[in-house]
PDB file of N, CA and C in Angstrom:
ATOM      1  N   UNK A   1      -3.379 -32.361 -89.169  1.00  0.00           N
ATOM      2  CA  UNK A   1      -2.815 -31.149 -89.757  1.00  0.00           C
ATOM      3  C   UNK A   1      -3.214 -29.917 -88.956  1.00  0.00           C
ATOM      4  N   UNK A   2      -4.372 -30.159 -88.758  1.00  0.00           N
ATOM      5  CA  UNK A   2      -5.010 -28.813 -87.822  1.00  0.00           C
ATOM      6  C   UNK A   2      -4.180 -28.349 -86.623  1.00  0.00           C
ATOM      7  N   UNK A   3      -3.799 -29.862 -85.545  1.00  0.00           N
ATOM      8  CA  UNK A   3      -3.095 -29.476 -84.743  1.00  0.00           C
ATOM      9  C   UNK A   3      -2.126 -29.472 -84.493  1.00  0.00           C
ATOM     10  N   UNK A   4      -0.696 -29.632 -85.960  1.00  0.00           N
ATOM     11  CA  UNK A   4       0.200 -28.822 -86.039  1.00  0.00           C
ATOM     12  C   UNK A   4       0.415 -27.243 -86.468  1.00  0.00           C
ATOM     13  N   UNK A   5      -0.646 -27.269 -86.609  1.00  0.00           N
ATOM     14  CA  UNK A   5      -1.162 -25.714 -87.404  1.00  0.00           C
ATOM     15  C   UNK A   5      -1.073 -25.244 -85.659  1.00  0.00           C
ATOM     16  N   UNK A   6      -2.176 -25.788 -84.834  1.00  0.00           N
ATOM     17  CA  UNK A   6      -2.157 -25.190 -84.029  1.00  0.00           C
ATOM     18  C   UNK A   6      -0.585 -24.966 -82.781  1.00  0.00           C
ATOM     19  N   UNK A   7      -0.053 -26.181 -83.085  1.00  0.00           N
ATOM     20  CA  UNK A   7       0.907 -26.333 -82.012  1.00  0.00           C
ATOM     21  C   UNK A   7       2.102 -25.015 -82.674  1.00  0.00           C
ATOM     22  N   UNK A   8       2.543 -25.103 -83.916  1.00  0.00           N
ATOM     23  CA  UNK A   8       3.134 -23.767 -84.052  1.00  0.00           C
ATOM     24  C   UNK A   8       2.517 -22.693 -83.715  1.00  0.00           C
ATOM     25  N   UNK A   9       1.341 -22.766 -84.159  1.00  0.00           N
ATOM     26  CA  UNK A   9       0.774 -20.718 -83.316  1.00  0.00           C
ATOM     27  C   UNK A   9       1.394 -21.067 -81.750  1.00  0.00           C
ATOM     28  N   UNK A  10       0.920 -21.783 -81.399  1.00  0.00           N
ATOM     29  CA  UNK A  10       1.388 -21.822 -79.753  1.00  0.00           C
ATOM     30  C   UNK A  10       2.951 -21.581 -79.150  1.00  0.00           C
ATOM     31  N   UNK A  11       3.898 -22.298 -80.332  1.00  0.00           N
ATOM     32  CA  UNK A  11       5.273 -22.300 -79.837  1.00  0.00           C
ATOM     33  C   UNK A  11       5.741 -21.234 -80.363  1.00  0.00           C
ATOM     34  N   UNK A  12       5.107 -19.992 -81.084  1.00  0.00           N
ATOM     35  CA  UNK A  12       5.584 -18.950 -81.974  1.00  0.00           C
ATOM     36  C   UNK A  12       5.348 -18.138 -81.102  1.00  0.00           C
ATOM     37  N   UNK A  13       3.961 -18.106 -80.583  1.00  0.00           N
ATOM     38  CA  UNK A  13       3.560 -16.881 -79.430  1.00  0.00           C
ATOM     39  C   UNK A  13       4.316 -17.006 -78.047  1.00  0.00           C
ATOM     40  N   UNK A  14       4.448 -18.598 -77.769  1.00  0.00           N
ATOM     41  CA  UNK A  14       5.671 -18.156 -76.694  1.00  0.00           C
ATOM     42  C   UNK A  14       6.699 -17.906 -76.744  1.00  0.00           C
ATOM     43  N   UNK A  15       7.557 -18.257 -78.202  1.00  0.00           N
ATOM     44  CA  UNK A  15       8.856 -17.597 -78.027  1.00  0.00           C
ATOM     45  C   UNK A  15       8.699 -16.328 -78.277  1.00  0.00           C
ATOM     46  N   UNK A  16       7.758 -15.676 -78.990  1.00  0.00           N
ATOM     47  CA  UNK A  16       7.801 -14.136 -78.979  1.00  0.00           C
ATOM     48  C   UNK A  16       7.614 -13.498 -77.075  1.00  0.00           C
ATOM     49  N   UNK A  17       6.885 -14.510 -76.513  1.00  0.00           N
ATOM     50  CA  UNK A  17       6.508 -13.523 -75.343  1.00  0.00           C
ATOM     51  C   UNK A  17       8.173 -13.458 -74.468  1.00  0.00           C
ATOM     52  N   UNK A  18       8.853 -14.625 -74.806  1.00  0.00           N
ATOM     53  CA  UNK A  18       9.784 -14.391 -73.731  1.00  0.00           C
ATOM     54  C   UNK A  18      10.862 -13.213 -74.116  1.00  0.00           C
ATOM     55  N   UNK A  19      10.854 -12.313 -75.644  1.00  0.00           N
ATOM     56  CA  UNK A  19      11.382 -11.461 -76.302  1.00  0.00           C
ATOM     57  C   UNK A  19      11.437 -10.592 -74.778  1.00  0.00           C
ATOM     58  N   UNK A  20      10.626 -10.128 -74.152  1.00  0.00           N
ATOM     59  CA  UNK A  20      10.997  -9.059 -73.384  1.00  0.00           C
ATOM     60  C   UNK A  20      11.712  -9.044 -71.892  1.00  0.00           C
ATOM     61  N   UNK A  21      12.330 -10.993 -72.030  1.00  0.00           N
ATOM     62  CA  UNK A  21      13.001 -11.125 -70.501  1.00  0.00           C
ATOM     63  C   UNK A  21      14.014 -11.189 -71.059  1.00  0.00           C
ATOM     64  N   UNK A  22      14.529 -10.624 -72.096  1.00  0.00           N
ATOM     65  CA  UNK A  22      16.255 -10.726 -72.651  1.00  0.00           C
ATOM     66  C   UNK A  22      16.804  -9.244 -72.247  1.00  0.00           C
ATOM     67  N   UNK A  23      15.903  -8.672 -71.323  1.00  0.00           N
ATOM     68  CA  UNK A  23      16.697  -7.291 -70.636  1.00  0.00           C
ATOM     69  C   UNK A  23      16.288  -7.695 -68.921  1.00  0.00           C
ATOM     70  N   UNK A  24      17.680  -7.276 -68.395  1.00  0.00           N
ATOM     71  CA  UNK A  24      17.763  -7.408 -66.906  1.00  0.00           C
ATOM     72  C   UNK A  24      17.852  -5.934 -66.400  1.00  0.00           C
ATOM     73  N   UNK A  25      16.927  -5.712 -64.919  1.00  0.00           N
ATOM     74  CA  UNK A  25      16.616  -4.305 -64.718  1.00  0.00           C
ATOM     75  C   UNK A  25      16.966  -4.614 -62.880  1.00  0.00           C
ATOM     76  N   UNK A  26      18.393  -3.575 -62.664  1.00  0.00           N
ATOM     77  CA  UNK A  26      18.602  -4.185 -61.144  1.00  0.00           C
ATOM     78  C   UNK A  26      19.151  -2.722 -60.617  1.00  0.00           C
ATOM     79  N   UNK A  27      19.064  -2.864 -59.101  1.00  0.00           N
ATOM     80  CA  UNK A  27      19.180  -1.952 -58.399  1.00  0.00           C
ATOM     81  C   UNK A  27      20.523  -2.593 -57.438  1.00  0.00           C
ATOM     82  N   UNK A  28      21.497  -2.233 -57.558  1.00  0.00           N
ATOM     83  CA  UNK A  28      22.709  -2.822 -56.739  1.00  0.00           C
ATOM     84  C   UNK A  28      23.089  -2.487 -56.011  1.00  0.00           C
ATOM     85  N   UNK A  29      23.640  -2.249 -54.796  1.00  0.00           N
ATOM     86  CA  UNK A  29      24.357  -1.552 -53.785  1.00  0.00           C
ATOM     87  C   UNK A  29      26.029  -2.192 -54.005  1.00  0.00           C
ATOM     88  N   UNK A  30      26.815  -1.504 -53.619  1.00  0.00           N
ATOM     89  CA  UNK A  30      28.097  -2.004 -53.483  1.00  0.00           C
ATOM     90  C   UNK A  30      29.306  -1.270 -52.610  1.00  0.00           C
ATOM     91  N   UNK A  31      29.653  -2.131 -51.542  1.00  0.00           N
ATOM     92  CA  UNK A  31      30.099  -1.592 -50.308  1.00  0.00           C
ATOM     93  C   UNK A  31      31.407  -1.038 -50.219  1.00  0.00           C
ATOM     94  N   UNK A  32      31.783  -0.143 -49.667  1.00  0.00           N
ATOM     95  CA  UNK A  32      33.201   0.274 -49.708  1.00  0.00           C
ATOM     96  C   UNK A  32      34.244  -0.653 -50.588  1.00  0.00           C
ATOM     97  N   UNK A  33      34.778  -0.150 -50.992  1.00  0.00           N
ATOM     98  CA  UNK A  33      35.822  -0.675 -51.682  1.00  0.00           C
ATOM     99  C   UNK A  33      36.021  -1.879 -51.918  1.00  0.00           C
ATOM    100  N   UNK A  34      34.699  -2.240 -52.886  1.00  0.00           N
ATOM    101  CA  UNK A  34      34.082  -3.219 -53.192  1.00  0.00           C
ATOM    102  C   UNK A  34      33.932  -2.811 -54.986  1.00  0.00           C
ATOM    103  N   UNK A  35      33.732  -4.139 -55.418  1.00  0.00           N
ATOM    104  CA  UNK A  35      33.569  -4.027 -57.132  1.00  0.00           C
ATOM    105  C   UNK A  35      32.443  -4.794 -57.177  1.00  0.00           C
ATOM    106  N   UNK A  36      31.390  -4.604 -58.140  1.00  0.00           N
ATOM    107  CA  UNK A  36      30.130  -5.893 -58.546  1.00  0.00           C
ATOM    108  C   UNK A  36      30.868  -6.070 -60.057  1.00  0.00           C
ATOM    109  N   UNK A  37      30.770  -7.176 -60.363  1.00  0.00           N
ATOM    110  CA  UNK A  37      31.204  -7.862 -61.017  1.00  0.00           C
ATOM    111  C   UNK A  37      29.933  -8.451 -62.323  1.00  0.00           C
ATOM    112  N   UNK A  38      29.629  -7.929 -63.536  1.00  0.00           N
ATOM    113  CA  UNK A  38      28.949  -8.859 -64.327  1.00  0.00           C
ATOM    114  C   UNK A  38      29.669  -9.051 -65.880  1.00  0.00           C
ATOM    115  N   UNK A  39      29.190 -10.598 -65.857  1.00  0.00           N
ATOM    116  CA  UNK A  39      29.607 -11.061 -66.707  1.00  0.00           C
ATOM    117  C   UNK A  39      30.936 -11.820 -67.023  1.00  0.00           C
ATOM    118  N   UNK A  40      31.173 -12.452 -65.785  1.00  0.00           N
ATOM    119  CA  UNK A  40      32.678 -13.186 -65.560  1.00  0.00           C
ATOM    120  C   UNK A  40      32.420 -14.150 -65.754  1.00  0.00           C
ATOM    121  N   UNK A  41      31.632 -14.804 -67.173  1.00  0.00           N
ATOM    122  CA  UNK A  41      31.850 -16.252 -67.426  1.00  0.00           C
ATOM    123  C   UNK A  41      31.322 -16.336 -69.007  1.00  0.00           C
ATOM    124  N   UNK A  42      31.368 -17.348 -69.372  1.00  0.00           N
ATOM    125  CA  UNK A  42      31.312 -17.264 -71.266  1.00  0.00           C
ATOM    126  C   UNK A  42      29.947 -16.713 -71.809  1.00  0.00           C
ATOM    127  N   UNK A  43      30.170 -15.809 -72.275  1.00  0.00           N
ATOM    128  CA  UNK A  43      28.758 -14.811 -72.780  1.00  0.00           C
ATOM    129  C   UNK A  43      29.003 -14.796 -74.219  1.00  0.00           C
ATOM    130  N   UNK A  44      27.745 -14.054 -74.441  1.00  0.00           N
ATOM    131  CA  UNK A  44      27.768 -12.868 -75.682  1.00  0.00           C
ATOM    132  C   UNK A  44      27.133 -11.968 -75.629  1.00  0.00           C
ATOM    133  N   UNK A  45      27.510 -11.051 -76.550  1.00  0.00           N
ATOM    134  CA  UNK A  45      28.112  -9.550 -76.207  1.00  0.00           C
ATOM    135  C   UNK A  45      26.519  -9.127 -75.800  1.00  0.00           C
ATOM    136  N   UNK A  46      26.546  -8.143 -74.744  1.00  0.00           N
ATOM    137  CA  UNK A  46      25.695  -7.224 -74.324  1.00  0.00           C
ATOM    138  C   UNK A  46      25.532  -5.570 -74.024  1.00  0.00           C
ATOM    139  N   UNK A  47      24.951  -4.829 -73.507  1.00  0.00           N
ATOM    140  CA  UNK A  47      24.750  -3.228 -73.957  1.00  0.00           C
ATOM    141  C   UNK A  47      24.318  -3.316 -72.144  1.00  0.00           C
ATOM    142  N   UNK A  48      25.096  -2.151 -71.399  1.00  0.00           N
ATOM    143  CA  UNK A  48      24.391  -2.398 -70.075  1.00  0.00           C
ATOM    144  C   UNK A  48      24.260  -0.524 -69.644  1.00  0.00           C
ATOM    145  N   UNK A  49      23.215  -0.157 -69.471  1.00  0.00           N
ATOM    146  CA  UNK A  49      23.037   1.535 -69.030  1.00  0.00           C
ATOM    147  C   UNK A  49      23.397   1.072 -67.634  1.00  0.00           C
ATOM    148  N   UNK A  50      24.454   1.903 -67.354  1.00  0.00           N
ATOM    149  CA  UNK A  50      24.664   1.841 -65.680  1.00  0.00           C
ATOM    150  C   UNK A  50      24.309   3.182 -65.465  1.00  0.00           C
ATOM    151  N   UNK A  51      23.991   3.625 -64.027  1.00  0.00           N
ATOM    152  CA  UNK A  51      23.684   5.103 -63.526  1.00  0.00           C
ATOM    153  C   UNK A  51      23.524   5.236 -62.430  1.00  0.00           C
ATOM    154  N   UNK A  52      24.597   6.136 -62.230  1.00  0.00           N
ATOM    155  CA  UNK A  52      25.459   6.489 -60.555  1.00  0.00           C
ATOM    156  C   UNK A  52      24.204   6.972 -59.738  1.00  0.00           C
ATOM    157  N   UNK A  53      23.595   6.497 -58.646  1.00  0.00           N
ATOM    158  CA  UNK A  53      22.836   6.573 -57.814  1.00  0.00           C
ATOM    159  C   UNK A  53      22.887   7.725 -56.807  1.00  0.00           C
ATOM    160  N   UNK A  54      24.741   7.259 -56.272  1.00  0.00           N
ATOM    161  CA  UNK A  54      25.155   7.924 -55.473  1.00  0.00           C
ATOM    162  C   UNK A  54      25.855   9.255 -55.380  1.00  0.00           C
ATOM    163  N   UNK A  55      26.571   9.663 -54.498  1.00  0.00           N
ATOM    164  CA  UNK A  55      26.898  11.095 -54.171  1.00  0.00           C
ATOM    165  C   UNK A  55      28.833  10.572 -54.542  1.00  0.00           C
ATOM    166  N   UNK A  56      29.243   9.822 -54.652  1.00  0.00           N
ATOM    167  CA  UNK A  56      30.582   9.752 -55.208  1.00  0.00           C
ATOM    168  C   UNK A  56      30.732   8.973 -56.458  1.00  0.00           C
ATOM    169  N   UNK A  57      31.966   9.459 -57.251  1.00  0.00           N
ATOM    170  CA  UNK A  57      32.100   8.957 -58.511  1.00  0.00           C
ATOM    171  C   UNK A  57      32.423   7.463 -58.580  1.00  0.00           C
ATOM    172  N   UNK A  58      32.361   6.562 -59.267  1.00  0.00           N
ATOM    173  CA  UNK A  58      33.152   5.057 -59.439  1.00  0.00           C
ATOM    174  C   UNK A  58      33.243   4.824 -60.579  1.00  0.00           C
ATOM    175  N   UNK A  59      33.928   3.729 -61.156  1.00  0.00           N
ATOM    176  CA  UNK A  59      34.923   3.725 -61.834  1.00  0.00           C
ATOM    177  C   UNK A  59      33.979   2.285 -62.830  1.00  0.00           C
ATOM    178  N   UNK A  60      33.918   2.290 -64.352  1.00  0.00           N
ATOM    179  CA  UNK A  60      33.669   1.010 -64.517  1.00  0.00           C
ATOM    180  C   UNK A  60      35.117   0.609 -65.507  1.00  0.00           C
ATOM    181  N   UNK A  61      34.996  -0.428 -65.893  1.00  0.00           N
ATOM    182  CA  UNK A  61      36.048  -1.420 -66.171  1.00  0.00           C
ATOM    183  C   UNK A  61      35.764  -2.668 -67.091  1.00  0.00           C
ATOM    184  N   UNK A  62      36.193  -2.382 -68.340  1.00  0.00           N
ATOM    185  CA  UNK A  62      35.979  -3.957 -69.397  1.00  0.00           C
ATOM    186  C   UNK A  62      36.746  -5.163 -68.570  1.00  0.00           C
ATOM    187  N   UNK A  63      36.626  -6.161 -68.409  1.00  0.00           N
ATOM    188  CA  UNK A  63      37.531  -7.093 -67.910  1.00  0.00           C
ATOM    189  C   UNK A  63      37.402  -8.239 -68.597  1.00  0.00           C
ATOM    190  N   UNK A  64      38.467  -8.559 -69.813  1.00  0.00           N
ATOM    191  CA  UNK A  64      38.260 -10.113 -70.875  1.00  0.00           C
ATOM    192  C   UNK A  64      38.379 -10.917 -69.287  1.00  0.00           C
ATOM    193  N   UNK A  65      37.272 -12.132 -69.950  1.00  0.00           N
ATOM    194  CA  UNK A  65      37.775 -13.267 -68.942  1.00  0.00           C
ATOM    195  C   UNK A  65      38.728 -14.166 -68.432  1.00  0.00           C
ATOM    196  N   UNK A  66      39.678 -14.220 -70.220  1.00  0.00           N
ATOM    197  CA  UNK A  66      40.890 -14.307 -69.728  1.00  0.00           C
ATOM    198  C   UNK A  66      41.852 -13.389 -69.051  1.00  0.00           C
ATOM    199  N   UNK A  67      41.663 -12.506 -68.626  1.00  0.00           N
ATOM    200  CA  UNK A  67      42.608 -11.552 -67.564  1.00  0.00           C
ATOM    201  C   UNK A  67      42.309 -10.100 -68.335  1.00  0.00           C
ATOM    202  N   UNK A  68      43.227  -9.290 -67.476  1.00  0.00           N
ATOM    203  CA  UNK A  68      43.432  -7.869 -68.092  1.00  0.00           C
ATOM    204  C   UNK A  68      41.935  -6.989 -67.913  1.00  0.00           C
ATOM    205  N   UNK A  69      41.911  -5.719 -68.091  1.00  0.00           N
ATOM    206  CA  UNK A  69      41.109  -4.318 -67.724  1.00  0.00           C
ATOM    207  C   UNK A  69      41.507  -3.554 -68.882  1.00  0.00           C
ATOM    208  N   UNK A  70      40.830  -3.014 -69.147  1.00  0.00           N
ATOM    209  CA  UNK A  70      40.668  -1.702 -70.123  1.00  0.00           C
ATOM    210  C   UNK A  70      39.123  -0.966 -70.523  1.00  0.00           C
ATOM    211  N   UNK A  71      39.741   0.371 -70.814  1.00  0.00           N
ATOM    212  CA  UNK A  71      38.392   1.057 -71.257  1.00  0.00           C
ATOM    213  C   UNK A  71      37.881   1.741 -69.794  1.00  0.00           C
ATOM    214  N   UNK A  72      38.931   2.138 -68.800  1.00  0.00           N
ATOM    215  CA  UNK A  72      38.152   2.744 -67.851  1.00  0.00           C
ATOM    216  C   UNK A  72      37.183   4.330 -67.927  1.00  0.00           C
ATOM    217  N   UNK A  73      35.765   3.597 -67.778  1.00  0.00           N
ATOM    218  CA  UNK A  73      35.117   4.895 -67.536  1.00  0.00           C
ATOM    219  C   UNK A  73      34.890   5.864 -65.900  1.00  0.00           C
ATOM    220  N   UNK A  74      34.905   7.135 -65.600  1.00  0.00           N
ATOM    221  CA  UNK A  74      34.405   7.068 -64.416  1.00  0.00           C
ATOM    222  C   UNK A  74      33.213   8.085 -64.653  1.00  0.00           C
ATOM    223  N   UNK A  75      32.106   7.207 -63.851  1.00  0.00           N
ATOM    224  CA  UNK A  75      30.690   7.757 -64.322  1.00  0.00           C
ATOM    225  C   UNK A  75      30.403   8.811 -62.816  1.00  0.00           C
ATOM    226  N   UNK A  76      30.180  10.303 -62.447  1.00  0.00           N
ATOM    227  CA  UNK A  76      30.041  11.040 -61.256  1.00  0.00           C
ATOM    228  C   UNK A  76      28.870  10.799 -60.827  1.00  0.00           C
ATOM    229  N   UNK A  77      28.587  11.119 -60.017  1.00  0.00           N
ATOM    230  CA  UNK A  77      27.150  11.339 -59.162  1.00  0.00           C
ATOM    231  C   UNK A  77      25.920  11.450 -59.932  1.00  0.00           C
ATOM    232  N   UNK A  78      24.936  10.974 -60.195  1.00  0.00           N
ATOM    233  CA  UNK A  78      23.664  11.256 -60.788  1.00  0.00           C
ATOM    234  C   UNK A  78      24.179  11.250 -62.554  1.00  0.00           C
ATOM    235  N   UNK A  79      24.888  10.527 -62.988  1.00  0.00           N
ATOM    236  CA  UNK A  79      24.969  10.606 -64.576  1.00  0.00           C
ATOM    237  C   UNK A  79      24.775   8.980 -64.917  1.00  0.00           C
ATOM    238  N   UNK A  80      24.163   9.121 -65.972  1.00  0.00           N
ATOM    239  CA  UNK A  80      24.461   7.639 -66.372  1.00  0.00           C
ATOM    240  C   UNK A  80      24.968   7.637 -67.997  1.00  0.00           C
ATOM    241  N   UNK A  81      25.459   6.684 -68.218  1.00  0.00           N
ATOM    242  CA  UNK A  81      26.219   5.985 -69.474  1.00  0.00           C
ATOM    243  C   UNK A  81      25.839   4.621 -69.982  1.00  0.00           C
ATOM    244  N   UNK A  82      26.014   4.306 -71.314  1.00  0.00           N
ATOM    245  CA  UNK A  82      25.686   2.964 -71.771  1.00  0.00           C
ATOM    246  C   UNK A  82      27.072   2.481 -72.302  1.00  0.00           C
ATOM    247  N   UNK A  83      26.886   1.589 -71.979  1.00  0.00           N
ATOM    248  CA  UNK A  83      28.615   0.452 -72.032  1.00  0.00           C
ATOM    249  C   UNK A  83      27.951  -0.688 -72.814  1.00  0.00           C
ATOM    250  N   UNK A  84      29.025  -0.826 -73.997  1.00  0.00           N
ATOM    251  CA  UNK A  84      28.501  -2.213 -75.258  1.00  0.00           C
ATOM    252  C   UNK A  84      29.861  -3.290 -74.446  1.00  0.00           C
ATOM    253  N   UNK A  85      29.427  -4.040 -74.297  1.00  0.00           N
ATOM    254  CA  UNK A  85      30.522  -5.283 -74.077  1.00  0.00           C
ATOM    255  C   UNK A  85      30.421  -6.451 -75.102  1.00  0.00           C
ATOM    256  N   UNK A  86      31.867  -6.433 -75.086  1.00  0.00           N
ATOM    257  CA  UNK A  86      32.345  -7.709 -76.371  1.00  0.00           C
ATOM    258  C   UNK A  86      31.504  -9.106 -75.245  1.00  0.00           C
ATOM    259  N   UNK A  87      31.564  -9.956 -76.125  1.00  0.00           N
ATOM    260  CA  UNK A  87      31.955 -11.237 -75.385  1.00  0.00           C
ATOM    261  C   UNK A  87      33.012 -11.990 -74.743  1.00  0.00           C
ATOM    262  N   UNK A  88      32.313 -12.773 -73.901  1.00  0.00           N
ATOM    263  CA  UNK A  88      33.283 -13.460 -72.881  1.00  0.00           C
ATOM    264  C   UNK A  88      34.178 -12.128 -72.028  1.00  0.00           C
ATOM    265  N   UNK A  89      33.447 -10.758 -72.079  1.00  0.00           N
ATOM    266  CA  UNK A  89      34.165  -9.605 -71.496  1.00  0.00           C
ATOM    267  C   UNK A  89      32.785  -9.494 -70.523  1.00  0.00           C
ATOM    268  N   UNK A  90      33.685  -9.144 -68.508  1.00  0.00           N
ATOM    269  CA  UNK A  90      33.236  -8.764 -67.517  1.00  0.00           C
ATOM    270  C   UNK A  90      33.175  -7.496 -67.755  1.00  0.00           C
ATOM    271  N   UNK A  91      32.138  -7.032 -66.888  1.00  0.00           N
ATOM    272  CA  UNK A  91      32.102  -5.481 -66.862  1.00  0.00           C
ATOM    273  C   UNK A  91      32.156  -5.030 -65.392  1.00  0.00           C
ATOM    274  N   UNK A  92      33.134  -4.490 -65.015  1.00  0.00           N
ATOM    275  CA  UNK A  92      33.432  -4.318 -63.441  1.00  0.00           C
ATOM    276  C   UNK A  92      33.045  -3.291 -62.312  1.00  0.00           C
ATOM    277  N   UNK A  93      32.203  -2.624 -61.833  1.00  0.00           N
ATOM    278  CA  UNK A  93      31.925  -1.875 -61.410  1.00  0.00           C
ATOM    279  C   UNK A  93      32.281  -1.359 -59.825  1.00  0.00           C
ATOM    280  N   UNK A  94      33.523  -0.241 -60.101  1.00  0.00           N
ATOM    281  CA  UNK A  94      34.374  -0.666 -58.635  1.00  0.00           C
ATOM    282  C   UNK A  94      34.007   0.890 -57.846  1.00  0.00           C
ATOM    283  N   UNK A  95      33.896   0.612 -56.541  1.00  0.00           N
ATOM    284  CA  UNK A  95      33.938   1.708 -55.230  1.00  0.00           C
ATOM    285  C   UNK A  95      34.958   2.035 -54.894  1.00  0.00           C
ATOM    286  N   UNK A  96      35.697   2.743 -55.187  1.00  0.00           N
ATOM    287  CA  UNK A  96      36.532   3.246 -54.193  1.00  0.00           C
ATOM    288  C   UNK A  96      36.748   3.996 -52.726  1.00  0.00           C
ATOM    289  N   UNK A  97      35.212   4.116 -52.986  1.00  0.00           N
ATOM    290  CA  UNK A  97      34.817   5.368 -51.801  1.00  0.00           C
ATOM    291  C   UNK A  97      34.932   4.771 -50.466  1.00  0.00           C
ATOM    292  N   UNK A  98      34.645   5.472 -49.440  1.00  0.00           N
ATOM    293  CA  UNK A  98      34.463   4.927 -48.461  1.00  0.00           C
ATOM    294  C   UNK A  98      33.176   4.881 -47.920  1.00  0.00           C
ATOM    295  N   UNK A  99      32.009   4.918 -48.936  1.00  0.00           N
ATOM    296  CA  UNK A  99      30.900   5.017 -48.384  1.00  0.00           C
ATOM    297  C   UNK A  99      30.144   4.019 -49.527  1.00  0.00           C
ATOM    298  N   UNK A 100      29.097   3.078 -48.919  1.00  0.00           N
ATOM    299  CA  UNK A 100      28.035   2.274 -49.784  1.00  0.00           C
ATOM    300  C   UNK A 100      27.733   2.990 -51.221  1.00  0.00           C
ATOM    301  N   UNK A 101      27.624   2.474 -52.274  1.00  0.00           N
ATOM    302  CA  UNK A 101      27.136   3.229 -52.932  1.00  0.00           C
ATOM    303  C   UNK A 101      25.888   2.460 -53.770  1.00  0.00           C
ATOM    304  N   UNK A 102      24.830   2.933 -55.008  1.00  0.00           N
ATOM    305  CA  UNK A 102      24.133   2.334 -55.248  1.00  0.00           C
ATOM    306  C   UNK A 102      24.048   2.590 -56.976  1.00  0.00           C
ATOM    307  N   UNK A 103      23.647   1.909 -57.713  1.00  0.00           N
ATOM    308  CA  UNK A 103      23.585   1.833 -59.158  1.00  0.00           C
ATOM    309  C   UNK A 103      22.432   1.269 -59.506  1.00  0.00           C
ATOM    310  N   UNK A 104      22.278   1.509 -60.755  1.00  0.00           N
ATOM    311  CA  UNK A 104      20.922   1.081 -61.576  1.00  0.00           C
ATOM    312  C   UNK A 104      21.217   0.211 -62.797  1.00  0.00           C
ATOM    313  N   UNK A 105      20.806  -0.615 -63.193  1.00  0.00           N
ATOM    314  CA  UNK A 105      21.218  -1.664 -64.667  1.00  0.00           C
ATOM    315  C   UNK A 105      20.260  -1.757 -65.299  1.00  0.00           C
ATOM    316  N   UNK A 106      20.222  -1.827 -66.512  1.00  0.00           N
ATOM    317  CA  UNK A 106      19.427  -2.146 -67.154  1.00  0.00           C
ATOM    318  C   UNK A 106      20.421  -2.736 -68.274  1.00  0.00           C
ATOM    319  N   UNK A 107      20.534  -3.857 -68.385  1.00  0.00           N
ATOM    320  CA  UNK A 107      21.008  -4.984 -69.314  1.00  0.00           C
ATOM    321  C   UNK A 107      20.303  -5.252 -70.230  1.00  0.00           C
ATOM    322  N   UNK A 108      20.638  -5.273 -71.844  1.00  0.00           N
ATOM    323  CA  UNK A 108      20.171  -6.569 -72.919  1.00  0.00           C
ATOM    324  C   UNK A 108      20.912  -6.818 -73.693  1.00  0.00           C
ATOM    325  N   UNK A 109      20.964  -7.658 -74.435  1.00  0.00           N
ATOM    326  CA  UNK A 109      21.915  -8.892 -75.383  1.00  0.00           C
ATOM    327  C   UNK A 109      21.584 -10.123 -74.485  1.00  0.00           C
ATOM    328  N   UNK A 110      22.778 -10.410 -74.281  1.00  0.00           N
ATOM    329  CA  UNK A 110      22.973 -11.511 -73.605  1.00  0.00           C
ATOM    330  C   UNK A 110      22.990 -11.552 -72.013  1.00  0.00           C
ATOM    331  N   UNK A 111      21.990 -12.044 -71.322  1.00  0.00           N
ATOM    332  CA  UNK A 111      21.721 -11.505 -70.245  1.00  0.00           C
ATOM    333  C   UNK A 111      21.827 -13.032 -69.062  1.00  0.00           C
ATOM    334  N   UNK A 112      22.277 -13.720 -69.691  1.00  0.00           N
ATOM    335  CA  UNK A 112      23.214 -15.325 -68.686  1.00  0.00           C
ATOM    336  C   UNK A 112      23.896 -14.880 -68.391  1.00  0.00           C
ATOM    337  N   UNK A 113      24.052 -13.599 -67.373  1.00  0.00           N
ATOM    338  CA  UNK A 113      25.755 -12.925 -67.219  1.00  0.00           C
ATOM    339  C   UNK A 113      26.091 -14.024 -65.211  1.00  0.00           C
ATOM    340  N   UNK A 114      27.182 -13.898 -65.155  1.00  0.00           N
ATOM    341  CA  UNK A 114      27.073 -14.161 -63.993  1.00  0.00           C
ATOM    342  C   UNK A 114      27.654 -13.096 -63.077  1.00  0.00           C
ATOM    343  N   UNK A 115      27.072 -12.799 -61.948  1.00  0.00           N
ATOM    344  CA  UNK A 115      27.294 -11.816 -61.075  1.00  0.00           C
ATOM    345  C   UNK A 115      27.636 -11.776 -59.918  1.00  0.00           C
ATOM    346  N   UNK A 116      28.364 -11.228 -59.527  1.00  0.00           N
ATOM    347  CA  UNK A 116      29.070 -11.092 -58.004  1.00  0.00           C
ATOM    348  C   UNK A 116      29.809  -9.938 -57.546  1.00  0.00           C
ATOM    349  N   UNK A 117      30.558 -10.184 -56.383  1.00  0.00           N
ATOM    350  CA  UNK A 117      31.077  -8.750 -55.848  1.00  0.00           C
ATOM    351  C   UNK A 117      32.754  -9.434 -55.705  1.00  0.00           C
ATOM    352  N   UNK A 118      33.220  -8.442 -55.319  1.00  0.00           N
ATOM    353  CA  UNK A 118      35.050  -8.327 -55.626  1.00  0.00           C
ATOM    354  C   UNK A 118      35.635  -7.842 -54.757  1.00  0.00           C
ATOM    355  N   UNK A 119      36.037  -7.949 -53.675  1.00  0.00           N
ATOM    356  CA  UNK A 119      37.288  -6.769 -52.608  1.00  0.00           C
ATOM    357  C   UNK A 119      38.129  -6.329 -53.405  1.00  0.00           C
TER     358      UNK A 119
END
């Protein structure tokens, strides 16, 4: 009895510790007329602060996974915004510029997103 007593304290304190890797914290670059891409595969719903790094504006973008865009924001130079995403919805983050640009994330909900870049 004792050492089911003990084996729950043990499996209680680790699922509490992993409570604070359910937020993702990233620094992205994304190249000319280029999009980063998160969350293009079966999720649930997440909250992501994006914040324009750079010296030109870009554009973000809901994208369901079955097709289609909506909800365009465009975030300027040095501002940031928080974007709630449904599930099974990409969140698109596109350059138009002609120059590199760089962003900040800080993700939580559901944070199995999958990520990539877009021409």
């Amino acid at each position: 009895m004792k050492k089911i007593s003990l084996l729950i304290v043990f499996v209680s304190i680790f699922f509490n510790s992993c409570i604070p890797f359910r937020t993702l914290n990233s620094t992205t670059d994304i190249n000319p007329k280029e999009s980063f891409i998160l969350g293009n595969n079966t999720h649930g719903k997440f909250s992501a602060k994006v914040t324009n790094s750079s010296v030109t504006p870009i554009t973000i973008w809901k994208c369901p996974i079955d097709g289609g865009k909506h909800s365009p924001i465009t975030l300027n130079q040095s501002t940031t915004t928080k974007v709630k995403v449904e599930k099974n919805t990409a969140l698109k983050i596109q350059n138009d510029s002609e120059e590199k640009i760089s962003i900040q994330l800080k993700v939580s909900g559901d944070v199995g997103l999958f990520m990539g870049y877009q021409k």
